[in-house]
C-alpha atoms as a PDB file:
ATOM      1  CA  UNK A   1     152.550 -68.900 -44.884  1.00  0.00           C
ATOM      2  CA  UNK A   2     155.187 -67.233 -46.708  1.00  0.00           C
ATOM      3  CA  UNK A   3     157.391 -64.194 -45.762  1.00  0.00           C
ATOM      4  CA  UNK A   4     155.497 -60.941 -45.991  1.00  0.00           C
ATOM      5  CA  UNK A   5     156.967 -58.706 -49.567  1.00  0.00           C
ATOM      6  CA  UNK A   6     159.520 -56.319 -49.103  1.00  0.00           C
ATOM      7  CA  UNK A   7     159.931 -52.668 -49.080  1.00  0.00           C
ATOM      8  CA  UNK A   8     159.119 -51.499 -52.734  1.00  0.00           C
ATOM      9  CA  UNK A   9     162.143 -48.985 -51.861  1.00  0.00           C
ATOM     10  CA  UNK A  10     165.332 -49.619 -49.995  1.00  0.00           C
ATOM     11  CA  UNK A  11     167.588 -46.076 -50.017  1.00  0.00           C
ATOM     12  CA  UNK A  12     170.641 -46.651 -47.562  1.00  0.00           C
ATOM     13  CA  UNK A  13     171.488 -43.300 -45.852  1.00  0.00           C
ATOM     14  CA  UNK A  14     175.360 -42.274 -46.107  1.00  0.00           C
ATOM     15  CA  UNK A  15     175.609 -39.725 -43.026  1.00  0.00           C
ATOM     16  CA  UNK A  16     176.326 -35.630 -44.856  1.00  0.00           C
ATOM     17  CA  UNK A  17     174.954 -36.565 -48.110  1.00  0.00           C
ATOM     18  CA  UNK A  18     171.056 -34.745 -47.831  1.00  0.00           C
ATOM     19  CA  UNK A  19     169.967 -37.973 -46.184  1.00  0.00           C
ATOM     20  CA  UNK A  20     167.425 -36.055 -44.204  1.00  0.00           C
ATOM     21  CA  UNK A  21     166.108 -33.506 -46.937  1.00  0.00           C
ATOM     22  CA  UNK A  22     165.811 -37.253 -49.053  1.00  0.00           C
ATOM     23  CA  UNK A  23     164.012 -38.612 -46.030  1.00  0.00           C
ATOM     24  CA  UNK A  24     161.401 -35.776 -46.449  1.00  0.00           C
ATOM     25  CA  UNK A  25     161.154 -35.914 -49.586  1.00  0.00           C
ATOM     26  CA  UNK A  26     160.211 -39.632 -49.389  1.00  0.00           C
ATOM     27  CA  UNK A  27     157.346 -38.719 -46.591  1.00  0.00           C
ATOM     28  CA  UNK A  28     156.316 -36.459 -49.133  1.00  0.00           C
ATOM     29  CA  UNK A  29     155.554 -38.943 -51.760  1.00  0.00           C
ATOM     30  CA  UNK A  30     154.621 -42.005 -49.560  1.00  0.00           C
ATOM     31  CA  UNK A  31     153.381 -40.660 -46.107  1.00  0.00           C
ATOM     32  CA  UNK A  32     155.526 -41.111 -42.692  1.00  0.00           C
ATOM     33  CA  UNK A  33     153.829 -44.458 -41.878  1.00  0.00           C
ATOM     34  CA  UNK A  34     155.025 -46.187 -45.587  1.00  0.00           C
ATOM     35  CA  UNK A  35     159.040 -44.785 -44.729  1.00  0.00           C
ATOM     36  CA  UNK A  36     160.865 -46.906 -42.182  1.00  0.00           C
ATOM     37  CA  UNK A  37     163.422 -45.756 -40.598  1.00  0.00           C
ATOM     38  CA  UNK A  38     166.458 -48.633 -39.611  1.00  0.00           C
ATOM     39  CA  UNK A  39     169.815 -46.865 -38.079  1.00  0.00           C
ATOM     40  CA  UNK A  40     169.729 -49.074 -34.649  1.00  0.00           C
ATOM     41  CA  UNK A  41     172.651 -50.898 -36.118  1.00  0.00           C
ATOM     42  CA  UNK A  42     175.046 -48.353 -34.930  1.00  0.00           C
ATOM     43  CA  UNK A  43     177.636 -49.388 -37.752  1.00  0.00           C
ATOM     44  CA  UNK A  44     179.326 -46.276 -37.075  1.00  0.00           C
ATOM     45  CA  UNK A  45     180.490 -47.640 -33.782  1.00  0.00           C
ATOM     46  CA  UNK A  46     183.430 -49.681 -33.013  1.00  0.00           C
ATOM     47  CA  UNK A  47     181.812 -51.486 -30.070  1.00  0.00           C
ATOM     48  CA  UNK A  48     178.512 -52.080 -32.415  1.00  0.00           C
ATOM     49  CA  UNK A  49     177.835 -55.714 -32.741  1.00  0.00           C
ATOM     50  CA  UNK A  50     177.892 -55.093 -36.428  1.00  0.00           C
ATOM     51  CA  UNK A  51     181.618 -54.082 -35.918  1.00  0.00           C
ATOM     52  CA  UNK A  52     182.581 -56.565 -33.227  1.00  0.00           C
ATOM     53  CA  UNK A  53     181.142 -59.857 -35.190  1.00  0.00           C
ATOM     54  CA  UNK A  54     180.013 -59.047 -38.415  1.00  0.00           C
ATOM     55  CA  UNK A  55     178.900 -62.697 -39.265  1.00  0.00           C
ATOM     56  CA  UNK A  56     176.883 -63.290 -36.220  1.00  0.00           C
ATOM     57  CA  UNK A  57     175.590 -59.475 -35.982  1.00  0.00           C
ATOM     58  CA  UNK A  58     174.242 -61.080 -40.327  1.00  0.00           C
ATOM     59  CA  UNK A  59     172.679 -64.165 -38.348  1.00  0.00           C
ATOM     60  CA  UNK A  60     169.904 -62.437 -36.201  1.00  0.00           C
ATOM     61  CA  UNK A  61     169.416 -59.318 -38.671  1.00  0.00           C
ATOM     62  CA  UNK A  62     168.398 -61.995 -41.100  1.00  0.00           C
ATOM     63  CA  UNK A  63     166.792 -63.985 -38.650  1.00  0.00           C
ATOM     64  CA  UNK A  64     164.662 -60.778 -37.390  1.00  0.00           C
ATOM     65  CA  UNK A  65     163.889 -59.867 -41.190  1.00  0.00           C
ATOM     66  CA  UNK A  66     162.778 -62.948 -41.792  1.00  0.00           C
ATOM     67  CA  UNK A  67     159.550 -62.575 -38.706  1.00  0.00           C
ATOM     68  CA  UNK A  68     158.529 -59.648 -40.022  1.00  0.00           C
ATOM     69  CA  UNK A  69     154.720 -59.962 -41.411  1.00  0.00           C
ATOM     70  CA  UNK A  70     154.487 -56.695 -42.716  1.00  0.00           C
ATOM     71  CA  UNK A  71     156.840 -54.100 -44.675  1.00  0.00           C
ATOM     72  CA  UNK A  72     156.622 -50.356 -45.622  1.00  0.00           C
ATOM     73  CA  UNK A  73     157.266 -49.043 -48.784  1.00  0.00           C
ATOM     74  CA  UNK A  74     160.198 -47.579 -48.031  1.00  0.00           C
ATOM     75  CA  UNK A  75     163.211 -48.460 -45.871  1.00  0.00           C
ATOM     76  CA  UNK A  76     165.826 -45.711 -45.536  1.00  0.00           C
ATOM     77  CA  UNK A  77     168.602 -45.170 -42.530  1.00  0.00           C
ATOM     78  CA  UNK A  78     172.024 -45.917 -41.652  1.00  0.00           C
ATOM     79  CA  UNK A  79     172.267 -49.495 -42.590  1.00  0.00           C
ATOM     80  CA  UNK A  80     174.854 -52.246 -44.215  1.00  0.00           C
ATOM     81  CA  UNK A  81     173.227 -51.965 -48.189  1.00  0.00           C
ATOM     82  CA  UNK A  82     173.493 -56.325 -47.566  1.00  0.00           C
ATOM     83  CA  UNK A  83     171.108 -56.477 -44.399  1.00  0.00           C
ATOM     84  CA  UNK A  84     168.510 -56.153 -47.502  1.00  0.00           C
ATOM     85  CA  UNK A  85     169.902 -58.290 -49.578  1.00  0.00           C
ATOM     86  CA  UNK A  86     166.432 -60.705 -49.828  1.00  0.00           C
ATOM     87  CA  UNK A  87     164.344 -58.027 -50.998  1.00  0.00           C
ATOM     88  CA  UNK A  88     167.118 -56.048 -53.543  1.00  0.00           C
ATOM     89  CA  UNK A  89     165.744 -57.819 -56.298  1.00  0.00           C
ATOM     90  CA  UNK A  90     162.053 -57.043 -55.894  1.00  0.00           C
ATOM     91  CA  UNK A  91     163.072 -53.695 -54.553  1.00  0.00           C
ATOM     92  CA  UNK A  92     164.178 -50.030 -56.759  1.00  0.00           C
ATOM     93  CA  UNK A  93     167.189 -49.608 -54.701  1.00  0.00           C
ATOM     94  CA  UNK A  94     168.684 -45.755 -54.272  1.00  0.00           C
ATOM     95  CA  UNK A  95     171.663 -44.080 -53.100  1.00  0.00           C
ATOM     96  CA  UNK A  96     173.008 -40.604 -52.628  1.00  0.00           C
ATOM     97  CA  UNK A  97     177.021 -39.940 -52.529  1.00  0.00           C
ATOM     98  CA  UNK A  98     178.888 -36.774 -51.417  1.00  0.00           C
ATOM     99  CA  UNK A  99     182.471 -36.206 -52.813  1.00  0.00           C
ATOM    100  CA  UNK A 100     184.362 -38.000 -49.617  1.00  0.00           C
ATOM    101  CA  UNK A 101     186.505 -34.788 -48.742  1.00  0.00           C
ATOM    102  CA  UNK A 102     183.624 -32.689 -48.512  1.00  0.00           C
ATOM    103  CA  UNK A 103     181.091 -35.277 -46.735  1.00  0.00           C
ATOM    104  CA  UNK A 104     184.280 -35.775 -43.852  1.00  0.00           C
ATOM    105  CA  UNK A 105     184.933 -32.267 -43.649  1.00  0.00           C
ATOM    106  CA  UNK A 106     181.204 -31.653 -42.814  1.00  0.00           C
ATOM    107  CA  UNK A 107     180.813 -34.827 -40.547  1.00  0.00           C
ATOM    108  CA  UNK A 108     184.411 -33.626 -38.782  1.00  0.00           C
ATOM    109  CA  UNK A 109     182.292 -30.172 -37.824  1.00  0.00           C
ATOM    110  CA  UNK A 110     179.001 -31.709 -37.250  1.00  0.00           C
ATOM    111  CA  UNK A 111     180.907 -33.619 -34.386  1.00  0.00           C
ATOM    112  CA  UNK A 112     182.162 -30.679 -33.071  1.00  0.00           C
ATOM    113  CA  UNK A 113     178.467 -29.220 -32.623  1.00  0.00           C
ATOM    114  CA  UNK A 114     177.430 -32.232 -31.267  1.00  0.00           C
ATOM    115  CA  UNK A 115     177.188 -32.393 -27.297  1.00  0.00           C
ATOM    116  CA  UNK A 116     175.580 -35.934 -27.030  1.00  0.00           C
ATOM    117  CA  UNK A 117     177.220 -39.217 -26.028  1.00  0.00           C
ATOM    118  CA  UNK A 118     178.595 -41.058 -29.237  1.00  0.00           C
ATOM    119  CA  UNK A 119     181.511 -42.419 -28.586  1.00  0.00           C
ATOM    120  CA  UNK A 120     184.965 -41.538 -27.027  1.00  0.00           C
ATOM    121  CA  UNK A 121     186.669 -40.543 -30.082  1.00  0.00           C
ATOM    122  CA  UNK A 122     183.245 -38.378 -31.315  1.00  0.00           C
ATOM    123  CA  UNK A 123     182.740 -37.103 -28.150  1.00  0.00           C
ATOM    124  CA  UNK A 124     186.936 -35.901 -28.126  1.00  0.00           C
ATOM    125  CA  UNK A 125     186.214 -34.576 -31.121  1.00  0.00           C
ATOM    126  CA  UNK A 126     183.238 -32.395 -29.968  1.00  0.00           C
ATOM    127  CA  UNK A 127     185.253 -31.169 -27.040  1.00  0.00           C
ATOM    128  CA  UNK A 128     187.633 -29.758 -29.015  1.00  0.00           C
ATOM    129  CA  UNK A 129     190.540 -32.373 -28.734  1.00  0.00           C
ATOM    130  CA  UNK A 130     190.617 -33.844 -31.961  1.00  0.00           C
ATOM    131  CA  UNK A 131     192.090 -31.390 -34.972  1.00  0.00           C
ATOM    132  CA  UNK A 132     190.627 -32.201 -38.087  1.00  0.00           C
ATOM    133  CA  UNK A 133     194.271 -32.951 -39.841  1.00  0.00           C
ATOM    134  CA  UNK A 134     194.082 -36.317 -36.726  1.00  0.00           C
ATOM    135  CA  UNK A 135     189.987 -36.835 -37.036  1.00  0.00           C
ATOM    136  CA  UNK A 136     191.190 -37.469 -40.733  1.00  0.00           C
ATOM    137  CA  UNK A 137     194.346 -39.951 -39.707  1.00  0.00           C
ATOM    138  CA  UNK A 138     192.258 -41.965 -37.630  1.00  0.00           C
ATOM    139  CA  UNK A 139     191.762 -45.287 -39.761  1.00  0.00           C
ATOM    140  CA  UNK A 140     188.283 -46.008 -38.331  1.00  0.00           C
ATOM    141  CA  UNK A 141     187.196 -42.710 -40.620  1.00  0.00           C
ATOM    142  CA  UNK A 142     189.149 -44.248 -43.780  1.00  0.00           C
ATOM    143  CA  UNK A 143     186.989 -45.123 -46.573  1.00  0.00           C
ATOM    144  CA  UNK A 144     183.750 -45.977 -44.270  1.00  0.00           C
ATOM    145  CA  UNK A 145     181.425 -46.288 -47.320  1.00  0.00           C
ATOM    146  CA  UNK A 146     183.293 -48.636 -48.656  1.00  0.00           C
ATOM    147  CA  UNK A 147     184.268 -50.649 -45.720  1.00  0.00           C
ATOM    148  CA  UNK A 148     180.834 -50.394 -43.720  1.00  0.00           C
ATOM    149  CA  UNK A 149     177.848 -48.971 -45.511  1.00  0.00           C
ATOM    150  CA  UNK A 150     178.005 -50.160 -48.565  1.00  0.00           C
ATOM    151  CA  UNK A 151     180.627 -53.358 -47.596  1.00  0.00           C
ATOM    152  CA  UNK A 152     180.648 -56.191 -50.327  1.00  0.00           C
ATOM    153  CA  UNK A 153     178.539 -53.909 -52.860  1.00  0.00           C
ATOM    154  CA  UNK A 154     179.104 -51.046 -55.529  1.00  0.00           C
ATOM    155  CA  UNK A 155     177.577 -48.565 -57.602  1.00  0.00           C
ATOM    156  CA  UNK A 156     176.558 -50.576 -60.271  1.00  0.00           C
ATOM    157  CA  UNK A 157     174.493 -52.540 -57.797  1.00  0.00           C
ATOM    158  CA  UNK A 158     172.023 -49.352 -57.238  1.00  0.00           C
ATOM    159  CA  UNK A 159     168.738 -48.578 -59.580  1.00  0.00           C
ATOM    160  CA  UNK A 160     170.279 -45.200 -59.298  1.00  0.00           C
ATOM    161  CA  UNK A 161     173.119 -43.181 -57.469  1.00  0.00           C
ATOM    162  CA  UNK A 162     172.074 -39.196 -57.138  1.00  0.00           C
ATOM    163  CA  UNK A 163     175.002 -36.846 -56.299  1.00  0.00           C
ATOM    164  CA  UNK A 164     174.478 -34.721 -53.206  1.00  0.00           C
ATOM    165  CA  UNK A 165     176.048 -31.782 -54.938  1.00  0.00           C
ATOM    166  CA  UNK A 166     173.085 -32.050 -57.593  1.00  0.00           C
ATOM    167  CA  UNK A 167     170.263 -32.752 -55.568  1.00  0.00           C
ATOM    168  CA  UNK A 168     167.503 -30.844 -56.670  1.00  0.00           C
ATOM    169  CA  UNK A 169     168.603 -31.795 -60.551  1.00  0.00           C
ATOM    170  CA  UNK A 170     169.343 -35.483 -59.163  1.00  0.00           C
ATOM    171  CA  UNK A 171     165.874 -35.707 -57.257  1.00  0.00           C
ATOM    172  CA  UNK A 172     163.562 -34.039 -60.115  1.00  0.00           C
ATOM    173  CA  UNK A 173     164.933 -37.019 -62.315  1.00  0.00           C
ATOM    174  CA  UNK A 174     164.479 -40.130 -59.539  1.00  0.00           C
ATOM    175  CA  UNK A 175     160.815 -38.345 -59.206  1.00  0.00           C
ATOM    176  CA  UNK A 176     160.127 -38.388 -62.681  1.00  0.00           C
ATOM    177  CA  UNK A 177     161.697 -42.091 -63.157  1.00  0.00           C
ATOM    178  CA  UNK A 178     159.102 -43.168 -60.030  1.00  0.00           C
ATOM    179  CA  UNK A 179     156.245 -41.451 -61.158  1.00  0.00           C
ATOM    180  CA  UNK A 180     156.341 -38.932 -58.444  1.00  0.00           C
ATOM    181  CA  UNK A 181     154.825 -35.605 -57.767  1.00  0.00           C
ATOM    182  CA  UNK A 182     157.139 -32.377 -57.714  1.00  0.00           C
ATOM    183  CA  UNK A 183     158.007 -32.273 -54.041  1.00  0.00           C
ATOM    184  CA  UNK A 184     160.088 -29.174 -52.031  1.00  0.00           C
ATOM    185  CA  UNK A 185     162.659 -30.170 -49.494  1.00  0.00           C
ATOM    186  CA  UNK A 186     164.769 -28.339 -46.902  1.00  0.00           C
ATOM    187  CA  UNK A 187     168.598 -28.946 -45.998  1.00  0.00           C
ATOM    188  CA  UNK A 188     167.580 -30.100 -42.625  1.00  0.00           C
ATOM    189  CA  UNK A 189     170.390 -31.840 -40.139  1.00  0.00           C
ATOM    190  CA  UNK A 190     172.810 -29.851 -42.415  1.00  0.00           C
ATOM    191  CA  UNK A 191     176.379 -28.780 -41.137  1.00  0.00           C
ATOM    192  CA  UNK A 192     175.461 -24.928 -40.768  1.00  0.00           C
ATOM    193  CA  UNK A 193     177.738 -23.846 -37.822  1.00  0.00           C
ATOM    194  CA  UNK A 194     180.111 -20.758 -38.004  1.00  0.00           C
ATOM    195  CA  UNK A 195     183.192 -23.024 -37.636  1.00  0.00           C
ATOM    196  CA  UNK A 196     182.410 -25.275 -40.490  1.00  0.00           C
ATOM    197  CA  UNK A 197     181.213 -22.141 -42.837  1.00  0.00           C
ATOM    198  CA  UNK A 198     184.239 -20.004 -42.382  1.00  0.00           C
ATOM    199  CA  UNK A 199     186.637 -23.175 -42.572  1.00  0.00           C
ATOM    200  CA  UNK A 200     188.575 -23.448 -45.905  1.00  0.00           C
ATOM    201  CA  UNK A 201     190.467 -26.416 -46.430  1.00  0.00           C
ATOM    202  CA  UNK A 202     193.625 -26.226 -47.759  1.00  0.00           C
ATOM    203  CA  UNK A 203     194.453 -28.137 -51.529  1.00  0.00           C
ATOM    204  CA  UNK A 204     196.856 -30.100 -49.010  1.00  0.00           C
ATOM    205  CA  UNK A 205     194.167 -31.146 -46.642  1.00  0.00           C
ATOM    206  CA  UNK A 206     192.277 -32.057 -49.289  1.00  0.00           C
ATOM    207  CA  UNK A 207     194.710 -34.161 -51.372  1.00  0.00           C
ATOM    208  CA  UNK A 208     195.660 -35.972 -48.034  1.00  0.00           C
ATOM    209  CA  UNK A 209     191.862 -36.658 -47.885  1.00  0.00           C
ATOM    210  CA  UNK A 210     191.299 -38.166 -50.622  1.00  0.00           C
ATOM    211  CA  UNK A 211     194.510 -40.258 -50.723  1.00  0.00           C
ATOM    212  CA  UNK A 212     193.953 -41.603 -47.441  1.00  0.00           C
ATOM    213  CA  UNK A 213     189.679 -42.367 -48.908  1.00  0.00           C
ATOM    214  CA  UNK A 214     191.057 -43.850 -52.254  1.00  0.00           C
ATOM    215  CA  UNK A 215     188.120 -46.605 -52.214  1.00  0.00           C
ATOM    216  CA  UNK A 216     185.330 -44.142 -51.289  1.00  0.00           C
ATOM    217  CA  UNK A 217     186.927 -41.840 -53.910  1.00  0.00           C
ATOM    218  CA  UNK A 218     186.713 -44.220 -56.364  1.00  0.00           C
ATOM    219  CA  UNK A 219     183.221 -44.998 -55.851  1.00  0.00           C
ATOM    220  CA  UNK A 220     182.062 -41.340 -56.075  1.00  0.00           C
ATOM    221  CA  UNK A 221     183.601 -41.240 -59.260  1.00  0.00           C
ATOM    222  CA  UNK A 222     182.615 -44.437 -60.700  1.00  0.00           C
ATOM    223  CA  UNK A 223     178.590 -42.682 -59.799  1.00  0.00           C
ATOM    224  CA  UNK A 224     179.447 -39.499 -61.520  1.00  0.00           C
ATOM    225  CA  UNK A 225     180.088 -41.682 -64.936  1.00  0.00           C
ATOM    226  CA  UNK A 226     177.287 -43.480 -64.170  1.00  0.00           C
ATOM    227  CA  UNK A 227     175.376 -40.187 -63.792  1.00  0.00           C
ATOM    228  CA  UNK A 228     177.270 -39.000 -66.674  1.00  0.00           C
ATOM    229  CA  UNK A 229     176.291 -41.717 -68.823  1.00  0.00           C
ATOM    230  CA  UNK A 230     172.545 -41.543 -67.326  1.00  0.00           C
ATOM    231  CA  UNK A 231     171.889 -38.062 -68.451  1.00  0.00           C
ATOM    232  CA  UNK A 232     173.464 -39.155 -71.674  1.00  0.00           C
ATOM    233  CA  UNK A 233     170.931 -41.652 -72.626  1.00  0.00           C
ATOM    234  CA  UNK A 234     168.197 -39.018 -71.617  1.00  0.00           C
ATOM    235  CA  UNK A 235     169.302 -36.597 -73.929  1.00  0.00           C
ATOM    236  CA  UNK A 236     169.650 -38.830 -77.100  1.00  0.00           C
ATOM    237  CA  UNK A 237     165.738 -40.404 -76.200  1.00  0.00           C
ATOM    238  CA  UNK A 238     164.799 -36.487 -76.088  1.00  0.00           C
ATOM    239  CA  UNK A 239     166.281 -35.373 -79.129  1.00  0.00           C
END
């Protein structure tokens, strides 16, 4: 007996990029008991097997794929894009991207709201003894899409990229690609705490950012000309 088929959607979920409100919106269209949820991997951990021994960590995730006898339709969560890797070909394969300075800026201050063991250097940070100039120093939190998430893959390896700062433009076109009906979504699990609403980074802050993200940068900007070039083609078929 062969393995059971895969997920007919696998949509990694990049932490501050409307993960959740994507989550519901996927609910919407396929039910709670088609949408899988996978974040036990912990890959933004240092002491996570998946950080500790990448290769064998690859061994049993394959391994435990592999016994499965029965998939959702969707898998979504904070997983490696790879751990999929089986199924990426039978599979329309989604992504959603934040520009990096924002997405840190509002993970920085969801820490800080956060009360719940994570971590020494999260929980530091939600006590108040981490300044967001060091949270944004500290090389674990340098380019993390690139180096974790999405590790060994790019944007040209999605069916499609949406850009958090368009999301309701960005999700009425994935629903029309798939076929789906208009659904309504909420910014749940969004950063909406005084601290982070009254912050204003600095032009400084930012460039420092960025420069010290130039791989995650580079990715968000390779999916806006993707997204550029998407849009494009839609408007020449519709003229």
């Amino acid at each position: 007996m062969g393995a059971a088929p895969g997920p007919r959607i696998i949509a990694p979920h990049i932490p501050k990029t409307a993960g959740m409100a994507f989550r519901e919106a996927l609910i919407a269209v396929y039910g709670e008991e088609n949408v899988d949820v996978d974040s036990g991997d912990r890959i933004g951990e240092r002491s996570s097997p998946f950080n500790r021994d990448f290769d064998a960590w690859g061994r049993e995730a394959r391994a435990a794929l592999e016994r499965r006898t029965s998939w959702p339709q969707v898998v979504t969560g904070h997983f490696w894009f790879g751990k999929y890797e089986a199924y990426r070909s039978s599979a329309y394969t989604i992504l959603w991207l934040r520009e990096p300075a924002a997405r840190l800026i509002s993970a920085y201050f969801y820490l800080r709201s956060e009360h719940r063991t994570r971590g020494p250097g999260a929980n530091a940070v939600s006590r108040g003894e981490v300044s967001i100039e060091e949270f944004m120093e500290m090389d674990w939190h340098s380019n993390p899409i690139t180096r974790r998430l999405l590790r060994g893959y790019d944007a040209h390896d999605f069916d499609f990229i949406g850009i958090q700062e368009h999301f309701a433009e960005d999700l009425g076109e994935l629903g029309g690609l798939l076929g789906w009906p208009k659904v309504e979504t909420s910014s749940s699990n969004s950063t909406s705490t005084a601290e982070y609403l009254k912050f204003r980074p600095s032009e400084a802050l930012v460039r420092k950012i960025r420069a010290l993200n130039d791989a995650d940068v580079e990715l968000y900007e390779r999916a806006l000309e993707l997204r550029r070039a998407r849009r494009a083609a839609r408007a020449e078929v519709a003229l």
